[in-house]
Protein backbone atom coordinates (compact mmCIF):
# COMPACT_ATOMS: atom_id res chain seq x y z
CA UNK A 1 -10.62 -4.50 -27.16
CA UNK A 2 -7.64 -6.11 -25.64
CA UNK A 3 -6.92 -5.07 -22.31
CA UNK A 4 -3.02 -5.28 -22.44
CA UNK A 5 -3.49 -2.24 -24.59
CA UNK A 6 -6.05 -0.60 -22.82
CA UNK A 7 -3.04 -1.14 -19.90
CA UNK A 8 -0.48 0.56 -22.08
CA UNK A 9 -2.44 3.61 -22.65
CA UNK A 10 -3.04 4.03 -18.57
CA UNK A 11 0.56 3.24 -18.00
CA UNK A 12 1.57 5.91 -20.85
CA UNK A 13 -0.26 8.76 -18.87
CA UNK A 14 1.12 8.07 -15.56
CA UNK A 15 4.23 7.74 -16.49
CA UNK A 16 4.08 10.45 -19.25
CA UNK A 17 5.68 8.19 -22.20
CA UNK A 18 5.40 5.41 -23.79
CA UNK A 19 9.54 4.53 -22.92
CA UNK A 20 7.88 4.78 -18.99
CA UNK A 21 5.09 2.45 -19.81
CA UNK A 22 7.34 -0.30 -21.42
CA UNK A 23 9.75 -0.26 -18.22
CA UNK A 24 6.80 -0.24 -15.94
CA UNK A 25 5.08 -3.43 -18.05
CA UNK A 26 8.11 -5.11 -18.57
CA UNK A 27 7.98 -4.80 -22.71
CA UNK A 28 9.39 -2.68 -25.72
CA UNK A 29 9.21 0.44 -26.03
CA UNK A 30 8.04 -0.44 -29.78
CA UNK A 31 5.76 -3.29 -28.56
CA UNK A 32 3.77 0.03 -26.41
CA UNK A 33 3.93 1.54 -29.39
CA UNK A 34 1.61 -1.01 -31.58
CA UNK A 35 -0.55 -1.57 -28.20
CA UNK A 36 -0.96 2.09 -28.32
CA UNK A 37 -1.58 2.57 -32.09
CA UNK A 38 -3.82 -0.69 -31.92
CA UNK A 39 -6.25 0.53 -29.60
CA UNK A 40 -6.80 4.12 -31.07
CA UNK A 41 -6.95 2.43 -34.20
CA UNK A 42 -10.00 0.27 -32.64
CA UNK A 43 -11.56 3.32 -31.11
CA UNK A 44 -11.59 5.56 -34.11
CA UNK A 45 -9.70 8.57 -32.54
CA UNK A 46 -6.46 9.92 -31.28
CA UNK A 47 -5.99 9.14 -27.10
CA UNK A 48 -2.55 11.12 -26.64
CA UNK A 49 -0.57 14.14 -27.98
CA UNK A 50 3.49 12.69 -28.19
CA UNK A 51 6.57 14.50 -28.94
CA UNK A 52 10.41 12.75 -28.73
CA UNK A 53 10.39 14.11 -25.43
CA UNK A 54 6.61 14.22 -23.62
CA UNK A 55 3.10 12.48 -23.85
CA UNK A 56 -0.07 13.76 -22.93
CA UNK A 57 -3.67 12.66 -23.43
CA UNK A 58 -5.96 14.25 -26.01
CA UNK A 59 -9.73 15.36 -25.25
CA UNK A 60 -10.18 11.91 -26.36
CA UNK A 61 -7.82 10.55 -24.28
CA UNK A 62 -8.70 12.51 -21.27
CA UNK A 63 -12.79 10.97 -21.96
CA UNK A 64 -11.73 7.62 -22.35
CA UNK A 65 -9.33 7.78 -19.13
CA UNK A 66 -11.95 7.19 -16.36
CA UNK A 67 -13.06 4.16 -18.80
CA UNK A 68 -10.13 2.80 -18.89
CA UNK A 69 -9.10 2.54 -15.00
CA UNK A 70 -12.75 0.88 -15.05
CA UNK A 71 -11.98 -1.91 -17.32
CA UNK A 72 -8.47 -2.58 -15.68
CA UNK A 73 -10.33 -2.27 -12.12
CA UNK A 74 -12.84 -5.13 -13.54
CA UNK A 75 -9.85 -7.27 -14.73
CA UNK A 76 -8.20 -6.87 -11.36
CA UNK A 77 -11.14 -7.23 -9.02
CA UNK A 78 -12.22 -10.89 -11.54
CA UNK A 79 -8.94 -12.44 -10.62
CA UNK A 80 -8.80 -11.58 -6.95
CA UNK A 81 -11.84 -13.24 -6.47
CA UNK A 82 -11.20 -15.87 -8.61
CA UNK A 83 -7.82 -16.22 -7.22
CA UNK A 84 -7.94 -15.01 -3.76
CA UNK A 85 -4.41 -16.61 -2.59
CA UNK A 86 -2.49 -14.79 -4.98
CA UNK A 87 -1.36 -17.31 -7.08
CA UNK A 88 -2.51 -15.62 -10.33
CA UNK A 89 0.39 -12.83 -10.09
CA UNK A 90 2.72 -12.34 -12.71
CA UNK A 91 4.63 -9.59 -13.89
CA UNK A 92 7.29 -7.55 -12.10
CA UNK A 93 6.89 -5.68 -9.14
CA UNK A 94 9.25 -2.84 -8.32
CA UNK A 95 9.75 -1.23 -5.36
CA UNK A 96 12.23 1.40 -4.27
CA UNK A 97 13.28 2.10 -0.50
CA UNK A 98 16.38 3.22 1.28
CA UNK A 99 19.42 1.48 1.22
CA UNK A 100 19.12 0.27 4.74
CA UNK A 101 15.53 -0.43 4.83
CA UNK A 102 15.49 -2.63 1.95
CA UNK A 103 18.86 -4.68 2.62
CA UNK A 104 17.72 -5.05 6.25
CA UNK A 105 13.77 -5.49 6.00
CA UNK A 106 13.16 -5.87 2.52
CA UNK A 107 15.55 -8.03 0.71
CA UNK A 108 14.95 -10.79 4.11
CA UNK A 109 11.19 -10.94 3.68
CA UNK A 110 11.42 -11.42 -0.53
CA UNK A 111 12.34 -15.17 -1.00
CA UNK A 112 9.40 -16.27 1.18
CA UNK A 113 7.27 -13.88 -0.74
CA UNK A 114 8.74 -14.73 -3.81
CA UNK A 115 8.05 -18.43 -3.30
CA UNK A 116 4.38 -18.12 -2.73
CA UNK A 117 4.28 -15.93 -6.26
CA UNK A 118 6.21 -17.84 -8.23
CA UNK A 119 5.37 -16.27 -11.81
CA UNK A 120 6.38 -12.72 -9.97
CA UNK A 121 9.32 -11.17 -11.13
CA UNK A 122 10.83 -8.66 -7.91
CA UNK A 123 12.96 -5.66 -8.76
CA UNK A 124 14.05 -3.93 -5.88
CA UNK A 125 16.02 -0.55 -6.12
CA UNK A 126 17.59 0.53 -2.90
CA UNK A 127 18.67 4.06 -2.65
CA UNK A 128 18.93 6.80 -0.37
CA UNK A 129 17.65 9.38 -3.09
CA UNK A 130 13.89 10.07 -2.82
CA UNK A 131 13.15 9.31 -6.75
CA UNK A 132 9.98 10.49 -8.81
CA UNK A 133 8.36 7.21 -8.74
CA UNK A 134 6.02 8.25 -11.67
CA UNK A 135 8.86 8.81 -13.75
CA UNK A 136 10.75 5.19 -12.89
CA UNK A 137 7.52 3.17 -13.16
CA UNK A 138 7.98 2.03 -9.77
CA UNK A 139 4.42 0.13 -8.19
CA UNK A 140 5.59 1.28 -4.67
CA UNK A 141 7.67 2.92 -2.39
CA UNK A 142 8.84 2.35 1.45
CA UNK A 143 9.63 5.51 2.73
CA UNK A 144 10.83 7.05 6.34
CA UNK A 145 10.21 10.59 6.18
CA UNK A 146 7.31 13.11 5.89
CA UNK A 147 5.79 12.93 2.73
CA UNK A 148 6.57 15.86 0.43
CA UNK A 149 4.61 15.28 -2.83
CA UNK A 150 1.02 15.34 -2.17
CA UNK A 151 -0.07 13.70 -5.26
CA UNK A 152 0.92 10.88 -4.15
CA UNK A 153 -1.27 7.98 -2.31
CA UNK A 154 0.91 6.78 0.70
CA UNK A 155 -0.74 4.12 3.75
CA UNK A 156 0.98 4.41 6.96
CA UNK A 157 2.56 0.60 7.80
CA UNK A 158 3.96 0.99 11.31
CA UNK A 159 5.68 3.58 13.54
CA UNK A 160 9.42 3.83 13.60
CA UNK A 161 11.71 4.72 16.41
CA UNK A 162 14.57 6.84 16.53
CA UNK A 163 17.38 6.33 18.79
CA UNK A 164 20.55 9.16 19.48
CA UNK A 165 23.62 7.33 19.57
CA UNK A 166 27.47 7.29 19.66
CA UNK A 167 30.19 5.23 20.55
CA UNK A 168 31.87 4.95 23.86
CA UNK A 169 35.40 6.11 22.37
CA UNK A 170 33.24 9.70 21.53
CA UNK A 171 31.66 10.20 24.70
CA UNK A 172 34.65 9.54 26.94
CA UNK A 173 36.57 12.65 24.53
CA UNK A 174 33.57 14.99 24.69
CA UNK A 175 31.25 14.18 27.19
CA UNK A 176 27.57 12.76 27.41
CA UNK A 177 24.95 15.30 26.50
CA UNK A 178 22.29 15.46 29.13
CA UNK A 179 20.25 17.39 27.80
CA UNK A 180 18.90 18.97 24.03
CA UNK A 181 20.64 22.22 24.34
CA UNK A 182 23.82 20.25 24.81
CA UNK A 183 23.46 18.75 21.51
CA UNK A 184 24.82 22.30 20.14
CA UNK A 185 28.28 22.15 21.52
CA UNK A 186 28.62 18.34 19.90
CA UNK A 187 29.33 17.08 16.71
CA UNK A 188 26.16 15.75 15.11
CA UNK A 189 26.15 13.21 11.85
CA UNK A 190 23.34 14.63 9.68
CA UNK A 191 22.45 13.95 6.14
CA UNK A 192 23.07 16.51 3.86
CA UNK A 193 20.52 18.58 3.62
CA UNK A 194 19.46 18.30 7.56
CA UNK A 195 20.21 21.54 9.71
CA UNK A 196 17.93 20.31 12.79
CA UNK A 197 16.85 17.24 14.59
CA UNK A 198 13.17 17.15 15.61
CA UNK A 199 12.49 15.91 19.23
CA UNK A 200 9.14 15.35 21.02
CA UNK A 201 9.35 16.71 25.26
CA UNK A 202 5.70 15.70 26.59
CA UNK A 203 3.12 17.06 24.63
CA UNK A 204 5.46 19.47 22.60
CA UNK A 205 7.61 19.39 19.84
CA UNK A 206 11.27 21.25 19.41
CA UNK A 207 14.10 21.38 16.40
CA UNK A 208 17.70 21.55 17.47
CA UNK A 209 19.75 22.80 15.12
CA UNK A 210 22.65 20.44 15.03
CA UNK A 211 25.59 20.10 12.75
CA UNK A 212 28.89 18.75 12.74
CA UNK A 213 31.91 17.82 10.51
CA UNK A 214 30.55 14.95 8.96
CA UNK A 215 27.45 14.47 6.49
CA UNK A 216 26.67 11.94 4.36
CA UNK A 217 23.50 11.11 1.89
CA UNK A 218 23.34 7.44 3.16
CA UNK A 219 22.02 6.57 6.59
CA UNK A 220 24.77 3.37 6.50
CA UNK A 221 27.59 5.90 6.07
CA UNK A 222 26.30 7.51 8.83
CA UNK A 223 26.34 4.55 10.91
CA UNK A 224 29.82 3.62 9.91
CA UNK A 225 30.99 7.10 11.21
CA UNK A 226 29.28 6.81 14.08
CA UNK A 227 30.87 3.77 14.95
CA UNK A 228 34.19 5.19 13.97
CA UNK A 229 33.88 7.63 16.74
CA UNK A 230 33.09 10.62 14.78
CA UNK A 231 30.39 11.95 16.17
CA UNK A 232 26.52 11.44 17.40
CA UNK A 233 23.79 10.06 15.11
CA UNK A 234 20.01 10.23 14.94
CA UNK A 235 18.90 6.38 13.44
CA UNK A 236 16.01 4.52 13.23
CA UNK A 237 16.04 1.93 16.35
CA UNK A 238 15.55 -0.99 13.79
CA UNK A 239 19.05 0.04 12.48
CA UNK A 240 20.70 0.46 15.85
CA UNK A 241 19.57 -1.90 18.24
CA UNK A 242 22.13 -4.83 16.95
CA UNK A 243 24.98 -2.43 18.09
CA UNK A 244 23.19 -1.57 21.13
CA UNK A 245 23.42 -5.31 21.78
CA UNK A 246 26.60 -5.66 21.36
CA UNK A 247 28.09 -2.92 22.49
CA UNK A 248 29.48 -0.90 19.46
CA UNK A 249 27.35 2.04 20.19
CA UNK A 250 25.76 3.62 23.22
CA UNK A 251 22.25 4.75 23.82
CA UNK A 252 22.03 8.33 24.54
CA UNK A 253 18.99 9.02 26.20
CA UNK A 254 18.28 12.58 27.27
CA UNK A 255 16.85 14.15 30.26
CA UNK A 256 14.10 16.29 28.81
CA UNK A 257 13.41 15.06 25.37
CA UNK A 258 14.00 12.01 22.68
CA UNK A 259 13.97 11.69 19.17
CA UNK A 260 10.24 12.23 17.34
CA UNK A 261 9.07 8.56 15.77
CA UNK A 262 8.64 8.95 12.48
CA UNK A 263 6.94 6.38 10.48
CA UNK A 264 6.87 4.04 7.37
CA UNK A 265 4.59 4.45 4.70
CA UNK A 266 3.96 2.77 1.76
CA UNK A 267 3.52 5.25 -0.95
CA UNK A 268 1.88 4.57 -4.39
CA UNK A 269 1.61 6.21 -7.72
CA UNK A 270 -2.30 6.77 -7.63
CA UNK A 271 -4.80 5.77 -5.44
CA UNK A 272 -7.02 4.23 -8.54
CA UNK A 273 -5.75 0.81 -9.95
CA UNK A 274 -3.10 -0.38 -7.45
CA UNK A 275 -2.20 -3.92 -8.45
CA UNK A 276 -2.87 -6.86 -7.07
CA UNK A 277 0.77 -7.89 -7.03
CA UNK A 278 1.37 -4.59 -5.04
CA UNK A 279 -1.17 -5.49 -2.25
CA UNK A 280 0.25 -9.02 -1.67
CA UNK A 281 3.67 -7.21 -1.29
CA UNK A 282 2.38 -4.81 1.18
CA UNK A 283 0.17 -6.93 3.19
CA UNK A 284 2.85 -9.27 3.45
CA UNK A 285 5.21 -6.49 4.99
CA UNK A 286 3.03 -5.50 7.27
CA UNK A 287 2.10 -9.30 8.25
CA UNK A 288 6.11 -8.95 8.65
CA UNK A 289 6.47 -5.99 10.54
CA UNK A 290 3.47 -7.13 13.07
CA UNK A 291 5.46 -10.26 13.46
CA UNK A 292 8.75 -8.24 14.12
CA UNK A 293 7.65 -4.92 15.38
CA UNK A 294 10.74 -1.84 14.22
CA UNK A 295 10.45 -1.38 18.05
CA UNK A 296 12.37 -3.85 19.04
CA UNK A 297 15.61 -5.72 17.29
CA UNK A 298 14.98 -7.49 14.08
């Protein structure tokens, strides 16, 4: 039994088709197609129910499943001990994580990483759209947010920051806010689909509806109105503190509350079988983030 098509037929059921598999291992869709027909042809029996549009396992499929992640498991667990600096991975990796995030943290940290695993192939797609990462064949995701889809496996990396800001040209027209209730009476950068900014006083937590005439589904057209004077912004402190630095924005820090952290997570497809090539990636951002805590400037 070869495993590369034992590997199709997991990747085929994750991703729900055999056009998802092929992305996801880097091959044709009509090269999945032989793996597939290969290794039901070696079993004896059919492993998945396709139509143009949808695949699905059969009984058969559903019994050899478990079997399946077990022999892959094996495979992965051999050449992580046999190879325990990495330098076995090949491949591609893909990863998906905000626009900001990945040209500020990500894309720096990926030629070092890239030179240790020099048979890996990197595909990074930045974007400020939370994407079904099942669907894309994506190995992991960075995300800032609370997690909304449950099925999904996510490990918590690091806490991150969130500053209120603005630039000095704003406040001198309309005035510092001093406290959260001011916040109302201001004009608030948002993202789309945000009607309230969650804040942390002491032990308790409060959401102030904001809104303004701006709103934008990227966090770096946010910052670029901010800067322009448009309005305040609620960003993550990794993304602000170079203006803070320099001057282009201010600080806004209020008397009886401040921005709740929220925190970065790497977020996986499925807790069984997570690649090798994904937990060199991920231990090697947190090495990073450790190193360069989102706390502070990076």
């Amino acid at each position: 039994m070869r495993l590369e098509d034992v590997e199709v037929f997991v990747e085929a059921i994750r991703a729900g088709s055999l056009a998802g598999a092929a992305r996801r291992l880097s091959m044709s869709a009509m090269a999945a197609t032989r793996s597939l027909s290969n290794l039901e042809a070696e079993l004896g029996v059919r492993l998945v129910h396709r139509t143009t549009r949808s695949l699905s396992p059969t009984s058969d499929g559903e019994i050899f499943l478990p079997h399946a992640h077990a022999l892959l498991e094996d495979k992965i667990n051999a050449l992580a001990d046999l190879f325990p600096d990495g330098s076995h991975l090949t491949g591609r990796l893909r990863i998906t994580a905000s626009a900001a995030f990945g040209r500020k943290i990500i894309a720096p940290m990926l030629p070092d990483f890239m030179r240790q695993h020099s048979s890996l192939l990197v595909d990074l797609l930045a974007t400020d759209e939370q994407i079904d990462i099942v669907g894309h064949g994506i190995d992991v995701a960075l995300r800032i947010a609370p997690l909304r889809d449950n099925r999904l496996v996510a490990h918590r990396l690091c806490d991150n920051p969130r500053d209120l800001c603005a630039s000095a040209n704003y406040l001198a027209e309309y005035g510092y806010p001093k406290t959260l209730s001011d916040l109302a009476t201001h004009s608030c950068l948002t993202t789309s689909d945000t009607t309230h900014w969650t804040f942390r006083y002491g032990v308790q937590r409060a959401r102030q509806k904001v809104s303004g005439r701006f709103s934008a589904n990227s966090i770096e057209a946010i910052y670029e109105a901010c800067l322009g004077g448009m309005g305040i912004a609620n960003l993550s402190r990794w993304y602000v503190e170079p203006a803070f630095a320099t001057d282009q924005l201010k600080r806004i820090v209020l008397k009886d509350a401040q921005p709740e952290d929220l925190a970065v997570w790497a977020v996986y497809p499925t807790s069984r079988l997570i690649p090798a090539k994904v937990r060199k990636f991920v231990d090697a951002l947190e090495t990073r983030l450790v190193r360069d805590p989102l706390t502070r400037q990076v």
